[in-house]
N, C-alpha and C. Protein backbone atom coordinates (compact mmCIF):
# COMPACT_ATOMS: atom_id res chain seq x y z
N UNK A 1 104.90 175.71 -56.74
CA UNK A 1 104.67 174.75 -55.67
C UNK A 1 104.38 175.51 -54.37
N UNK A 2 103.56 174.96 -53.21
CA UNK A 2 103.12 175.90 -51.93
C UNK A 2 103.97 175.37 -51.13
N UNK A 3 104.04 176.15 -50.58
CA UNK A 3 105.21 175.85 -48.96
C UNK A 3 104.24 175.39 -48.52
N UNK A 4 105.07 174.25 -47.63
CA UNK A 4 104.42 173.26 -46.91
C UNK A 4 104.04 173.95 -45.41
N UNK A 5 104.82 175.48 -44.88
CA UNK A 5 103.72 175.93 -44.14
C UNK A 5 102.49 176.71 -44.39
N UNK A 6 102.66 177.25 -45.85
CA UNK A 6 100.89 177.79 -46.17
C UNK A 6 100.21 176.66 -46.17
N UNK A 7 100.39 175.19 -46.57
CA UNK A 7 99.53 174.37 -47.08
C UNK A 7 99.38 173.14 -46.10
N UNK A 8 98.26 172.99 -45.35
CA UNK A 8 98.56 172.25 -43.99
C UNK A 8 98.25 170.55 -44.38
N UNK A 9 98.31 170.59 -45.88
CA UNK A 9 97.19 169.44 -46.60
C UNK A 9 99.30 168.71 -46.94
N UNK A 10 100.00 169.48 -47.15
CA UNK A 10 101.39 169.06 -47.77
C UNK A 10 102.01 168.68 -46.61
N UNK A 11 103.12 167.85 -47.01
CA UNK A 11 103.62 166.95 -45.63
C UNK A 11 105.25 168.03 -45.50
N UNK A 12 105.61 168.45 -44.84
CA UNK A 12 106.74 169.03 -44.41
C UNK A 12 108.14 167.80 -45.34
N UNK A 13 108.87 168.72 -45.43
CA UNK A 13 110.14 168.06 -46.24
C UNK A 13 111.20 167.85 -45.05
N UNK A 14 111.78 166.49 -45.19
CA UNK A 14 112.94 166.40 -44.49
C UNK A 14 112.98 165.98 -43.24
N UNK A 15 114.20 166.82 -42.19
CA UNK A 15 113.76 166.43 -40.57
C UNK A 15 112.48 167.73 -40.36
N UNK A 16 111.51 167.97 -40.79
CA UNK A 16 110.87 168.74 -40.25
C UNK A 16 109.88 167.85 -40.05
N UNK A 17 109.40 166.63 -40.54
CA UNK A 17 108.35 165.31 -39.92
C UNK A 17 108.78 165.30 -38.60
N UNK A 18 110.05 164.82 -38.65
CA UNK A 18 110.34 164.03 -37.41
C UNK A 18 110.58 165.22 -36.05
N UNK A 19 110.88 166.25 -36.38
CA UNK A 19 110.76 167.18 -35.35
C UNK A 19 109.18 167.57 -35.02
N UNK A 20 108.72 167.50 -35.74
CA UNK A 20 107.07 167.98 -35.47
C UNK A 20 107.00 166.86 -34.63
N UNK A 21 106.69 165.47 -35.05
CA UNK A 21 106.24 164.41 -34.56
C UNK A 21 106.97 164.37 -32.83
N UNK A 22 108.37 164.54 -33.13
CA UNK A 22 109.32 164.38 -31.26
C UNK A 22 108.23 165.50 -30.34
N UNK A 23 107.99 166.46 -31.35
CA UNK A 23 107.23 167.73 -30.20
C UNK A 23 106.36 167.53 -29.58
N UNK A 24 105.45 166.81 -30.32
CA UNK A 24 104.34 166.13 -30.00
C UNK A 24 104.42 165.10 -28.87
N UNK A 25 105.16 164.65 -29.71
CA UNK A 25 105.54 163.34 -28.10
C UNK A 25 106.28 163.74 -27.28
N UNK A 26 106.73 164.80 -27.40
CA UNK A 26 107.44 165.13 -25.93
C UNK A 26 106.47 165.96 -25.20
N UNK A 27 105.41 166.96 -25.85
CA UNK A 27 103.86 167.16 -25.32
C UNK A 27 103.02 166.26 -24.38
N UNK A 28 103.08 165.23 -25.57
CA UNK A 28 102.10 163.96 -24.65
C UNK A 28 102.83 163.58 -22.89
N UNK A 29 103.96 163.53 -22.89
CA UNK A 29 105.19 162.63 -22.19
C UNK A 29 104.46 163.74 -20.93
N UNK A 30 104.39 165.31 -21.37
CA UNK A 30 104.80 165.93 -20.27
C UNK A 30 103.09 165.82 -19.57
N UNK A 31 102.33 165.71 -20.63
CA UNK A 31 100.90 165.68 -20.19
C UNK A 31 100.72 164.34 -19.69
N UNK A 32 100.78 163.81 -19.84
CA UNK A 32 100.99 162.58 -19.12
C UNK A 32 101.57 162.43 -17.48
N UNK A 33 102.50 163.11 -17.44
CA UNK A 33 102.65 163.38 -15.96
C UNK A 33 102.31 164.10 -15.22
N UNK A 34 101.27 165.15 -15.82
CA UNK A 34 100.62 166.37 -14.94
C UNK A 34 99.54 165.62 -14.97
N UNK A 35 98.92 164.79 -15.56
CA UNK A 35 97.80 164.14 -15.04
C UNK A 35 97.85 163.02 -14.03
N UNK A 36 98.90 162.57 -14.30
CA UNK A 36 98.87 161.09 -13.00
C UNK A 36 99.24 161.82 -11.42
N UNK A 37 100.36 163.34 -11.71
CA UNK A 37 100.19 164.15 -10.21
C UNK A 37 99.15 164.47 -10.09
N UNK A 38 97.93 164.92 -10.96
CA UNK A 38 96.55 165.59 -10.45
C UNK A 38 95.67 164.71 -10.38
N UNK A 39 95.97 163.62 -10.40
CA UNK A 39 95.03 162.39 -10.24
C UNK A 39 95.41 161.33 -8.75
N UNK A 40 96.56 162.25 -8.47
CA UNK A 40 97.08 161.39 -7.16
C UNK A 40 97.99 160.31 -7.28
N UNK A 41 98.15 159.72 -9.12
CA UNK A 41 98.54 158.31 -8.98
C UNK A 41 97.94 157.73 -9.48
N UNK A 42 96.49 157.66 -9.65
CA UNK A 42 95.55 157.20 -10.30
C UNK A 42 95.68 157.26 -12.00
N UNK A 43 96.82 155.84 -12.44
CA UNK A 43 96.84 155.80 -13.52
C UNK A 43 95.59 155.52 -14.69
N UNK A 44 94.59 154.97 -14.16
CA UNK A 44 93.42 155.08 -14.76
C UNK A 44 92.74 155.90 -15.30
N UNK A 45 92.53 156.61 -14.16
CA UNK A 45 91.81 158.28 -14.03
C UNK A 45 92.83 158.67 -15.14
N UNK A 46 94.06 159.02 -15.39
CA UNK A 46 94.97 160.03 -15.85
C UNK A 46 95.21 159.53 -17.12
N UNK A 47 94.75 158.22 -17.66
CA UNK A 47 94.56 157.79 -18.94
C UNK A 47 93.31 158.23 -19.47
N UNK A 48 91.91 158.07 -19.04
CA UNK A 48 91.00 158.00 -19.27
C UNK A 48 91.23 160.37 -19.76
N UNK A 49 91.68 160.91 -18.69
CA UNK A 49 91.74 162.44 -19.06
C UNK A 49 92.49 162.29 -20.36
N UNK A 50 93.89 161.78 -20.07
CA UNK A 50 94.86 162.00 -21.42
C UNK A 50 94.37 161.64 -23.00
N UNK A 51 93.11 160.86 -23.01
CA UNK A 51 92.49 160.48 -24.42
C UNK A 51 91.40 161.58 -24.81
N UNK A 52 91.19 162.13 -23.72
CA UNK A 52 89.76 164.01 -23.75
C UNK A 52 91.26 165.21 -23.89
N UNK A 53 92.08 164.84 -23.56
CA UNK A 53 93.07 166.34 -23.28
C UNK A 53 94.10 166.16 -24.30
N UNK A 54 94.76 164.91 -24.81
CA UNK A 54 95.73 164.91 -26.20
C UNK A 54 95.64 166.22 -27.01
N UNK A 55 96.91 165.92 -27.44
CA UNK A 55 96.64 166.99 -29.09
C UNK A 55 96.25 166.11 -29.81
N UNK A 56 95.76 164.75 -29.49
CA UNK A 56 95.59 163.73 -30.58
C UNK A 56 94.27 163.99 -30.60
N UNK A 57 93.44 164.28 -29.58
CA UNK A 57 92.05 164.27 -29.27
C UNK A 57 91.35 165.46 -29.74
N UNK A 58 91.91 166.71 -29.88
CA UNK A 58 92.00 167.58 -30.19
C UNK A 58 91.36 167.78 -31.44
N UNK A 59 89.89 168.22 -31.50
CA UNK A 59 89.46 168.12 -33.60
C UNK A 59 90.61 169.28 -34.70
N UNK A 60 90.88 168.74 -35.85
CA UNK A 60 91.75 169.19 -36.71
C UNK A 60 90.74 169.93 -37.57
N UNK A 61 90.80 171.14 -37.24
CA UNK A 61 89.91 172.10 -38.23
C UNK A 61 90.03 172.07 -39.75
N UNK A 62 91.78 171.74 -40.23
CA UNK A 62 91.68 171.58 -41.61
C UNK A 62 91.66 170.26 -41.75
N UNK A 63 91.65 169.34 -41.07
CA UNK A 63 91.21 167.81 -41.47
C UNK A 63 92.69 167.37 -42.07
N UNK A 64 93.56 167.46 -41.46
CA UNK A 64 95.15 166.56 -41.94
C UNK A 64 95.16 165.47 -40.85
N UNK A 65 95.66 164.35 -41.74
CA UNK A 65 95.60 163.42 -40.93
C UNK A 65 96.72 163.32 -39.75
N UNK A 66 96.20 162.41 -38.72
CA UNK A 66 97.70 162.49 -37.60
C UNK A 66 98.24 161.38 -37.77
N UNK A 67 99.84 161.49 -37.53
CA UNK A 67 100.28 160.18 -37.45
C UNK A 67 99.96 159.21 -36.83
């Protein structure tokens, strides 16, 4: 069987989903607020960046899907 870190296609066992997934969102959380300070406030503007700048937005070279 391949370890699920050689194999980026296999889903992690256990709390290692849910820790990947918190990282992520605690990523977004923080990007999220460096854009609405560099936008002045301008929650618009700092949405419209945060959907070009995500790790969600981000192309997946081996093609695994995101949650």
């Amino acid at each position: 069987m391949t370890d699920a870190g050689q194999d980026p296609h296999q889903e992690p066992s256990g709390g290692e989903v849910e820790g990947w997934m918190g990282q992520e969102v605690q990523e977004d959380e923080e990007l999220v607020d460096r854009l609405v300070a560099e936008e002045g406030g301008d929650v618009e503007a700092a949405e419209k960046r945060f959907q070009e700048e995500s790790a969600g937005a981000q192309p997946d070279d081996e093609e695994v899907p995101r949650a």
